[in-house]
PDB file of N, CA and C in Angstrom:
ATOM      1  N   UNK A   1       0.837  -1.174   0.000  1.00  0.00           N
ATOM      2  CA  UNK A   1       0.000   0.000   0.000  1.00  0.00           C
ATOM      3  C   UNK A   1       0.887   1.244   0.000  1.00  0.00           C
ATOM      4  N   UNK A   2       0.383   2.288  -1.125  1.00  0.00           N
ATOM      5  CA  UNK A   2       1.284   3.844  -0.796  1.00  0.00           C
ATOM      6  C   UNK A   2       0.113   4.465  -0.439  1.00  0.00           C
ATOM      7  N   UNK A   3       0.539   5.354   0.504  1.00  0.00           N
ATOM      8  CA  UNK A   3      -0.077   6.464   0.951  1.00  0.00           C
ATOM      9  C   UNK A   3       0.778   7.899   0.809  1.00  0.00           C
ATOM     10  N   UNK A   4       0.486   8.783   0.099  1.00  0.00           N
ATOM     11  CA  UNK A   4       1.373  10.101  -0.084  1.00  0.00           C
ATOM     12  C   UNK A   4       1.818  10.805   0.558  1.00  0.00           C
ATOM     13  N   UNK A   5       2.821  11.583   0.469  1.00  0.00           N
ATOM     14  CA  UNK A   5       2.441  12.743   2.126  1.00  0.00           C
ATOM     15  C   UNK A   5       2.698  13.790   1.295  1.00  0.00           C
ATOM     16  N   UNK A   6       1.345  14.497   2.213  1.00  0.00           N
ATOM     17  CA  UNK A   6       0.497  15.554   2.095  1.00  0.00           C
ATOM     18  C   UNK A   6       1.169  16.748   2.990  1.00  0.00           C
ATOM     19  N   UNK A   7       2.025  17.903   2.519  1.00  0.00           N
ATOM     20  CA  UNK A   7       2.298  18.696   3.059  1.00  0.00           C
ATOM     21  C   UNK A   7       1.662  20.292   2.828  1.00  0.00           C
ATOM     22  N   UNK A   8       0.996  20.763   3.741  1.00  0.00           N
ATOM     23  CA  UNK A   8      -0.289  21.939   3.364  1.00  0.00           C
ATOM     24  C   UNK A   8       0.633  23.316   3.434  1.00  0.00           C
ATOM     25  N   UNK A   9      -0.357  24.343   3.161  1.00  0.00           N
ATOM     26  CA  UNK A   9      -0.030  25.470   4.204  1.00  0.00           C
ATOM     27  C   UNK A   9       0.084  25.059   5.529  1.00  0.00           C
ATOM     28  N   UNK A  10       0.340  26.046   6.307  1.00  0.00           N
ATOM     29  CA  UNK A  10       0.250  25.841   7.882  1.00  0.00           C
ATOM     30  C   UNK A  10       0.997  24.673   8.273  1.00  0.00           C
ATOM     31  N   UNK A  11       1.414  23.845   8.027  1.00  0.00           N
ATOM     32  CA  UNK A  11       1.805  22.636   8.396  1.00  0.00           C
ATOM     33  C   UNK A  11       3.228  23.307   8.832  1.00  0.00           C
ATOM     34  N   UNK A  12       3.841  22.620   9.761  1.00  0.00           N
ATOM     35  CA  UNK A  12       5.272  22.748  10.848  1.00  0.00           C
ATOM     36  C   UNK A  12       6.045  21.123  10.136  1.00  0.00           C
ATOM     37  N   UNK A  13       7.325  21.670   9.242  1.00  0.00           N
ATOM     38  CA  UNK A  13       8.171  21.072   8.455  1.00  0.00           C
ATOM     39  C   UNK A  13       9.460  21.231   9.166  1.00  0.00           C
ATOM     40  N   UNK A  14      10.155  20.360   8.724  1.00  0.00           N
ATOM     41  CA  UNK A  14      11.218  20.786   9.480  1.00  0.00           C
ATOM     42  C   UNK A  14      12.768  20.041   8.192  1.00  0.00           C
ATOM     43  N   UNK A  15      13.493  21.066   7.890  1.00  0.00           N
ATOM     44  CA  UNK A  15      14.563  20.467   6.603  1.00  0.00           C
ATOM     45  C   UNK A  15      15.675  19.432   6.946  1.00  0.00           C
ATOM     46  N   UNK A  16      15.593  18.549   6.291  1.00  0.00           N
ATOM     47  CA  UNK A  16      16.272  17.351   6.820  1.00  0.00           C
ATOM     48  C   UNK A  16      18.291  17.786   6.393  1.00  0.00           C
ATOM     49  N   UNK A  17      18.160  18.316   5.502  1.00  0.00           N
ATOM     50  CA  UNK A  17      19.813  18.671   5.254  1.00  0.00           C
ATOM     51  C   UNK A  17      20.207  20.715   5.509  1.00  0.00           C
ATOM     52  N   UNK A  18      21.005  20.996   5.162  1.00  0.00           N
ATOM     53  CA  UNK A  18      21.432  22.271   5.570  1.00  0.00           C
ATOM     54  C   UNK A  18      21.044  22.985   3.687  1.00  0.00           C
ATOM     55  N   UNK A  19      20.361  24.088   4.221  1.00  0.00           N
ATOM     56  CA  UNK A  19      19.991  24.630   3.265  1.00  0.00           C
ATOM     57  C   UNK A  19      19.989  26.340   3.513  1.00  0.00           C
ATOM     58  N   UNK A  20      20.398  26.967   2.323  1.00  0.00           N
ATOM     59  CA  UNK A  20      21.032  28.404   2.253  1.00  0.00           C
ATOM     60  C   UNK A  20      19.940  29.064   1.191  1.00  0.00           C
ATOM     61  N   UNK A  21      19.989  30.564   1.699  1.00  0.00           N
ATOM     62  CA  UNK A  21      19.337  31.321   1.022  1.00  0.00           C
ATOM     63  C   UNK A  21      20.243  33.097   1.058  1.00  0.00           C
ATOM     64  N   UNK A  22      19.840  34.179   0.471  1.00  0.00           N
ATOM     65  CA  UNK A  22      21.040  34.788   0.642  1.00  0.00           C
ATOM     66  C   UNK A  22      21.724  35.473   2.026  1.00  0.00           C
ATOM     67  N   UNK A  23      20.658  35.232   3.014  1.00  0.00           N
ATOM     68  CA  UNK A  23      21.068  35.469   3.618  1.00  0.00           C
ATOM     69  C   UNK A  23      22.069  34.952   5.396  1.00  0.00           C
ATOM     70  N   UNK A  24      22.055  33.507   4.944  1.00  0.00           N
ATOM     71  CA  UNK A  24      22.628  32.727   5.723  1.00  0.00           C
ATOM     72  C   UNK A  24      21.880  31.244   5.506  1.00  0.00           C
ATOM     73  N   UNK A  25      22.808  30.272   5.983  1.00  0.00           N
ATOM     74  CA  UNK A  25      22.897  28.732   6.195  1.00  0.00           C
ATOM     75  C   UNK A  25      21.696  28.102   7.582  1.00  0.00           C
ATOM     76  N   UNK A  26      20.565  27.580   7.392  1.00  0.00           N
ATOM     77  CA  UNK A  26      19.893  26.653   8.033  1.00  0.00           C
ATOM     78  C   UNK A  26      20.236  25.105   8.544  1.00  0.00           C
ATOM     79  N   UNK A  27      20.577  25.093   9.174  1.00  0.00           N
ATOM     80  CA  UNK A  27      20.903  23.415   9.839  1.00  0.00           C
ATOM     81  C   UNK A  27      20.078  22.790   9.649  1.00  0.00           C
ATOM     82  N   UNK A  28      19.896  21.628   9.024  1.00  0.00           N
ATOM     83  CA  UNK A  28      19.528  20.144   9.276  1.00  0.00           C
ATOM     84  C   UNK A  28      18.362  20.389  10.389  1.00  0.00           C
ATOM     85  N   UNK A  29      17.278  19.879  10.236  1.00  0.00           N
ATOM     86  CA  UNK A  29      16.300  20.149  11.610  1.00  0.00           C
ATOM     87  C   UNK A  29      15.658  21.071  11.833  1.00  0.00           C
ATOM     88  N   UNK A  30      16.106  22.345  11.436  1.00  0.00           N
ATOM     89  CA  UNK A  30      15.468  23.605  11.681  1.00  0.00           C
ATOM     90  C   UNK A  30      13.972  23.555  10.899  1.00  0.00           C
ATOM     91  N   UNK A  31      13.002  24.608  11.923  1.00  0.00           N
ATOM     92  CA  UNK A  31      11.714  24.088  11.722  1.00  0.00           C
ATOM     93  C   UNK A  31      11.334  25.354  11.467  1.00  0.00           C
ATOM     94  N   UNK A  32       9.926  24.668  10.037  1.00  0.00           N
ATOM     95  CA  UNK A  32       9.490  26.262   9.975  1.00  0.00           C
ATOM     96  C   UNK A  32       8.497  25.953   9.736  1.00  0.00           C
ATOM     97  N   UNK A  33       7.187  27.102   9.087  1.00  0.00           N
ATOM     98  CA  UNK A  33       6.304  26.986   8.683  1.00  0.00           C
ATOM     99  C   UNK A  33       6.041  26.907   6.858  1.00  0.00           C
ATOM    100  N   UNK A  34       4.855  25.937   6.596  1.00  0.00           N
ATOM    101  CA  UNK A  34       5.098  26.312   5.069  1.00  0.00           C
ATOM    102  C   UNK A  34       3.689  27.654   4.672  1.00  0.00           C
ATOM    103  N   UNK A  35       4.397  27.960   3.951  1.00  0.00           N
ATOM    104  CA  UNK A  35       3.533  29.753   3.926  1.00  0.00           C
ATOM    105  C   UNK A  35       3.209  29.457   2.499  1.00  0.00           C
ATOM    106  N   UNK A  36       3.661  28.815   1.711  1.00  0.00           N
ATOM    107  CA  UNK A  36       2.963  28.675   0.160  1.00  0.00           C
ATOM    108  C   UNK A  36       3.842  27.058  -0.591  1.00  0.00           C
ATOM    109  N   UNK A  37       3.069  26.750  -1.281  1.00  0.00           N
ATOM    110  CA  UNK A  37       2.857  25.651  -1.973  1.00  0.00           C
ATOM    111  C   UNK A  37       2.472  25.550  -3.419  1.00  0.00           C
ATOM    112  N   UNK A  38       3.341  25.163  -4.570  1.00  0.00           N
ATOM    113  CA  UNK A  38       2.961  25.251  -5.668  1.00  0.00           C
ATOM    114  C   UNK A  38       3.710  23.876  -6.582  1.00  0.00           C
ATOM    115  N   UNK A  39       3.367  23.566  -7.789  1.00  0.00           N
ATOM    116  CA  UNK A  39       3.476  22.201  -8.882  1.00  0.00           C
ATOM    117  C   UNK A  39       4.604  22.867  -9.769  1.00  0.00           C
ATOM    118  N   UNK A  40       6.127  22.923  -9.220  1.00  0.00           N
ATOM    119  CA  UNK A  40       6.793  23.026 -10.097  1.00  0.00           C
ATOM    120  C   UNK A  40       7.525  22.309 -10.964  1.00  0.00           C
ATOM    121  N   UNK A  41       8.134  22.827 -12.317  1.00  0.00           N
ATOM    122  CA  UNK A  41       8.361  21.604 -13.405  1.00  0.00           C
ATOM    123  C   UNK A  41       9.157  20.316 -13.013  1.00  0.00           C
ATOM    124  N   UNK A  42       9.534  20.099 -11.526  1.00  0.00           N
ATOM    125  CA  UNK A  42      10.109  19.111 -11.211  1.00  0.00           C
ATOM    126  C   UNK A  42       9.738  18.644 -10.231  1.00  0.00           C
ATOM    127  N   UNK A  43       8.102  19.544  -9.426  1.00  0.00           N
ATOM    128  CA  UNK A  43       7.474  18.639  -8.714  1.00  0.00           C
ATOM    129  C   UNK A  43       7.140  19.522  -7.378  1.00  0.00           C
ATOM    130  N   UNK A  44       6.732  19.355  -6.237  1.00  0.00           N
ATOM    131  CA  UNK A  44       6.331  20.432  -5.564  1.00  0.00           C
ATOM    132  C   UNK A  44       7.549  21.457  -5.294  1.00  0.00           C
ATOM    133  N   UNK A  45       7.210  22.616  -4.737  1.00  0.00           N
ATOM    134  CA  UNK A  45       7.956  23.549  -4.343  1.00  0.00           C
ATOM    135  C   UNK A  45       6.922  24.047  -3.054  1.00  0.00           C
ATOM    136  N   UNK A  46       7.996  24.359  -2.308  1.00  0.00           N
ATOM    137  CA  UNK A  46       7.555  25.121  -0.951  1.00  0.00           C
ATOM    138  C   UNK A  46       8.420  26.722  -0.430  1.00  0.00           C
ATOM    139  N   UNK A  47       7.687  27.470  -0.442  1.00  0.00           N
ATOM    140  CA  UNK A  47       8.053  28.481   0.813  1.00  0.00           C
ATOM    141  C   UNK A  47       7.878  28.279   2.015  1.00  0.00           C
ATOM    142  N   UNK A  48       8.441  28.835   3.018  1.00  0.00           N
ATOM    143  CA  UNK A  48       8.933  28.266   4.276  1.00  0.00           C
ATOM    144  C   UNK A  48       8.879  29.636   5.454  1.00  0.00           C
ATOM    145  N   UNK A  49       8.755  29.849   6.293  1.00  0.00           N
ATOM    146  CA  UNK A  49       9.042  30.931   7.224  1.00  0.00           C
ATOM    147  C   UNK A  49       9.007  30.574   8.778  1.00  0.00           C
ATOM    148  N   UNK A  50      10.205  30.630   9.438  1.00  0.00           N
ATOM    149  CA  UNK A  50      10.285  30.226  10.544  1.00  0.00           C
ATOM    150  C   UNK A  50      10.077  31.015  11.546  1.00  0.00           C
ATOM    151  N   UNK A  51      10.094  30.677  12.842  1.00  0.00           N
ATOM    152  CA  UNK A  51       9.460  31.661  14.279  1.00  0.00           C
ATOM    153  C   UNK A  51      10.144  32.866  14.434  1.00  0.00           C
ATOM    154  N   UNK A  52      11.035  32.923  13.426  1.00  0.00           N
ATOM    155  CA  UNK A  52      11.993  34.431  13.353  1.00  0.00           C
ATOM    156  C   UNK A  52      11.538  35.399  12.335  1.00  0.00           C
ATOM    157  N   UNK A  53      10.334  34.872  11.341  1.00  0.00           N
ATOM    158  CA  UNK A  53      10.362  35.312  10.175  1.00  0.00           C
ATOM    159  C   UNK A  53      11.666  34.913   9.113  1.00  0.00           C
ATOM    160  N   UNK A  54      12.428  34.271   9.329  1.00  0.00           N
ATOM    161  CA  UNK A  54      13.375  34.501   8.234  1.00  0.00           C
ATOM    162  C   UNK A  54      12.563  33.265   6.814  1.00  0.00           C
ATOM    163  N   UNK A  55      12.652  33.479   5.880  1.00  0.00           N
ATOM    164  CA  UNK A  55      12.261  32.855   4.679  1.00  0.00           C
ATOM    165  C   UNK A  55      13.211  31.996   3.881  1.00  0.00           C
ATOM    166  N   UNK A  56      13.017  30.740   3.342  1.00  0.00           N
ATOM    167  CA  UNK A  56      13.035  30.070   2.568  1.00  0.00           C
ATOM    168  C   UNK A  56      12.617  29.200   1.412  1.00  0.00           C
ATOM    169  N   UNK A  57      12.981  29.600   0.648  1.00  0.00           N
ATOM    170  CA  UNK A  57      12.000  29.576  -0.683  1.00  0.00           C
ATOM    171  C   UNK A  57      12.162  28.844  -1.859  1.00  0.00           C
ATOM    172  N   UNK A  58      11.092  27.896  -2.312  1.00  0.00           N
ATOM    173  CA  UNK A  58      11.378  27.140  -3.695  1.00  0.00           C
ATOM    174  C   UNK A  58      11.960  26.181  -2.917  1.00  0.00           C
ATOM    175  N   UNK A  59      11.496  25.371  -1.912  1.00  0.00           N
ATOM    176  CA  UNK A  59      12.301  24.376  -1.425  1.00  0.00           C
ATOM    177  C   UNK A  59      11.474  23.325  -2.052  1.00  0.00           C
ATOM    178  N   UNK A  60      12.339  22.148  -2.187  1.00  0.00           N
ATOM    179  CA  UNK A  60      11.561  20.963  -2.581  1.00  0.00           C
ATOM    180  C   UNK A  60      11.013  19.710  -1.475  1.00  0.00           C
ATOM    181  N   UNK A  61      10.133  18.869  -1.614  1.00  0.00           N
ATOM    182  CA  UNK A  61       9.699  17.886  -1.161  1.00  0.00           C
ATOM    183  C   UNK A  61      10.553  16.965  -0.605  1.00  0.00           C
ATOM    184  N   UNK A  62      11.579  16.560  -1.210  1.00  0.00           N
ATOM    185  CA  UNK A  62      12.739  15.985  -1.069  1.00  0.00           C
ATOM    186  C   UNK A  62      13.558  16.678   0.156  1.00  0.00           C
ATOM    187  N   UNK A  63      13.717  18.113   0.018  1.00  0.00           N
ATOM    188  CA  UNK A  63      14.394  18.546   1.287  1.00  0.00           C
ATOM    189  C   UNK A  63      13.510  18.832   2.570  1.00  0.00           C
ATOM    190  N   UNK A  64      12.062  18.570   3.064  1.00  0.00           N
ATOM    191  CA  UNK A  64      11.805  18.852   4.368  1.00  0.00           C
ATOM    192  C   UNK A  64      10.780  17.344   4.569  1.00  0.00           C
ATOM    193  N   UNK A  65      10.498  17.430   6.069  1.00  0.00           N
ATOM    194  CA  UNK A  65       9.829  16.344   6.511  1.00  0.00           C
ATOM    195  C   UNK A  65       8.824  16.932   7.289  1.00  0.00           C
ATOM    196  N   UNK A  66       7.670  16.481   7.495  1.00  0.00           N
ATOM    197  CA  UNK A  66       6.304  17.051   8.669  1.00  0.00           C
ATOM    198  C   UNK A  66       7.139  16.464  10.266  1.00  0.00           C
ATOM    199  N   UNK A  67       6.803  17.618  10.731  1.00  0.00           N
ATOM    200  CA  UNK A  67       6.470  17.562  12.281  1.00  0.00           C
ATOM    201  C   UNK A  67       5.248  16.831  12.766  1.00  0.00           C
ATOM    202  N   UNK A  68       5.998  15.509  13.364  1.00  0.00           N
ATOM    203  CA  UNK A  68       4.657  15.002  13.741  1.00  0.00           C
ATOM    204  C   UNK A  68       3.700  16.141  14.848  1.00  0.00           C
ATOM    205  N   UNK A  69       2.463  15.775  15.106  1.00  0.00           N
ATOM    206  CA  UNK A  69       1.872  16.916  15.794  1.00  0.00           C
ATOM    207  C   UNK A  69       1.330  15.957  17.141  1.00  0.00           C
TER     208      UNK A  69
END
């Protein structure tokens, strides 16, 4: 049996490897919120914004995991 995973708005993600944007490097683990969601030509894409506000953007499926709740 597959079952998909379903990552929404609002949902608490958290990036499994270290990922950069211009304004500094995110660790492995760091948790954020996803703030937008879209079907890009290689498959989802996510924006991201964590409890600081800082943003990350165009992330893929492949790089974050759900917070269990």
């Amino acid at each position: 049996m597959f079952t998909p995973r379903q990552i929404d708005v609002g949902d608490h993600v958290t990036i499994v490897r270290a990922l950069a944007n211009e304004e500094g490097t995110f660790g492995a683990g760091h948790t954020f919120m996803v703030i937008d969601r879209r079907l890009g030509r290689d498959g989802w894409l996510f924006d991201l914004r964590d409890h600081d506000l800082n943003l990350l953007l165009d992330v893929s499926l492949s790089d974050i995991a759900l917070v269990p709740e």
